[in-house]
Protein backbone atom coordinates (compact mmCIF):
# COMPACT_ATOMS: atom_id res chain seq x y z
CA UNK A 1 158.84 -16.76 37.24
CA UNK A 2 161.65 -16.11 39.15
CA UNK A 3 159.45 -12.80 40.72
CA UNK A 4 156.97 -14.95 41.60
CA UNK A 5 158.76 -17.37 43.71
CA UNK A 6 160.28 -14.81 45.54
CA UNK A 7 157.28 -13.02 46.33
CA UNK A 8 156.28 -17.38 47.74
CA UNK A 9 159.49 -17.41 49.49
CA UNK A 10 159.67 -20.30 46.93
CA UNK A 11 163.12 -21.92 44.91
CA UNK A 12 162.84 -22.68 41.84
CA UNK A 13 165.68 -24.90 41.37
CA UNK A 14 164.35 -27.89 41.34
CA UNK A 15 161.45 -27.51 39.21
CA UNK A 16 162.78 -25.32 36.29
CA UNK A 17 163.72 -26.46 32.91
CA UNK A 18 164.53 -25.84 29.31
CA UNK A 19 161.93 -26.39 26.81
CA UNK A 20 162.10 -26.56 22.97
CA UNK A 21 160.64 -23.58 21.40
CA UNK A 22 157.08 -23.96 19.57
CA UNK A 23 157.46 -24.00 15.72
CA UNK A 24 157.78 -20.55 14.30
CA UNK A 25 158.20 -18.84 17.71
CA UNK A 26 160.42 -15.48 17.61
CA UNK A 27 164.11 -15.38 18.77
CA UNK A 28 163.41 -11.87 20.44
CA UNK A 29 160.48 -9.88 21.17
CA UNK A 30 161.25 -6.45 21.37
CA UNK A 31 158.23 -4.49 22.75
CA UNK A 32 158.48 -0.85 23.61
CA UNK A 33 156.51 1.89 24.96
CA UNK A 34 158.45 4.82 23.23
CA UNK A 35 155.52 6.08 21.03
CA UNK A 36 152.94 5.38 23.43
CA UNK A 37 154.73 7.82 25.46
CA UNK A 38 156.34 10.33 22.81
CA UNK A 39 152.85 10.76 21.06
CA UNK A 40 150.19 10.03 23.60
CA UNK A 41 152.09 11.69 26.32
CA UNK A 42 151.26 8.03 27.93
CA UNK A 43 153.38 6.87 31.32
CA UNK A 44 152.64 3.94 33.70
CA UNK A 45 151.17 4.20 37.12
CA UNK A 46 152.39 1.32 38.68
CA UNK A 47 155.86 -0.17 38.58
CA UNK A 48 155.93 -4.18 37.05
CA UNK A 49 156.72 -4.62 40.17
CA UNK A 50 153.58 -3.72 41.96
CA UNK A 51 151.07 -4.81 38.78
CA UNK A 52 152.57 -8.56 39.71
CA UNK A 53 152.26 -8.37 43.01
CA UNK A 54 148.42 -7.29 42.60
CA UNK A 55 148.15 -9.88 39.96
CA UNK A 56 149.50 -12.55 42.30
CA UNK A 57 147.13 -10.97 45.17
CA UNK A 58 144.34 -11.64 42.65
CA UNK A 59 144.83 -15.11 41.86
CA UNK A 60 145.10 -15.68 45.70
CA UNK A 61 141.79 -14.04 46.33
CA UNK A 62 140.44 -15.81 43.76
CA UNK A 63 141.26 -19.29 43.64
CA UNK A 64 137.76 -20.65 43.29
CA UNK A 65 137.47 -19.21 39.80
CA UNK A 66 140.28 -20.11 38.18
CA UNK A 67 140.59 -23.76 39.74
CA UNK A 68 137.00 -24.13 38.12
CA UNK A 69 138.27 -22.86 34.57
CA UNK A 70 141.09 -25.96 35.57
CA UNK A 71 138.68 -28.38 35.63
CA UNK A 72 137.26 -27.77 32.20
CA UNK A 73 138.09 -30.19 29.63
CA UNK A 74 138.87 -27.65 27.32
CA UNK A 75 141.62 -26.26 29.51
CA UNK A 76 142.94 -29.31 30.24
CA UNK A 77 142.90 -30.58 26.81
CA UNK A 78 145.22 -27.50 25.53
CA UNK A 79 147.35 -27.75 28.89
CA UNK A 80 148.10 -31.60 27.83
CA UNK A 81 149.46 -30.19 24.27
CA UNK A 82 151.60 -27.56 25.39
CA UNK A 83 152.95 -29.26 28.59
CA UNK A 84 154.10 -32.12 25.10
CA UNK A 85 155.35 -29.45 22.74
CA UNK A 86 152.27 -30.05 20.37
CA UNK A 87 151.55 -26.72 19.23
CA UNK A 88 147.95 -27.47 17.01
């Protein structure tokens, strides 16, 4: 999140806060590329960096898609349980 503002010139101060975690939810998540690489000889081509900012650029370019998929009940219907912790 915090990458995100700053590519907004945004602060998040104000509008950050703690959650409780969902039932069952992991402590740590520990993912790792190391066999991708080692075996597949795999390697990234873009930095995280970069893959955000072209992920934010697509969203931008793109805002009459996903604000439809907003306005579907079925969207707004999950985004009401998770924004209350009810994780059904």
């Amino acid at each position: 999140m915090k990458a995100i503002a700053v590519h907004f010139r945004k602060d998040l101060s104000s509008n950050c806060f703690n959650v409780n975690d969902r039932p069952g939810a992991d402590f740590r998540y520990a993912v790792s590329s190391k066999r991708l690489i080692d075996d597949f000889g795999w390697k990234t081509e873009q930095t995280f960096e970069n893959n955000l900012k072209n992920t934010i650029q697509w969203y931008v370019d793109n805002t009459e898609w996903w604000k439809n998929k907003k306005l579907k009940n079925s969207f707004k219907e999950h985004y009401e349980r998770q924004s209350k912790g009810q994780w059904a």
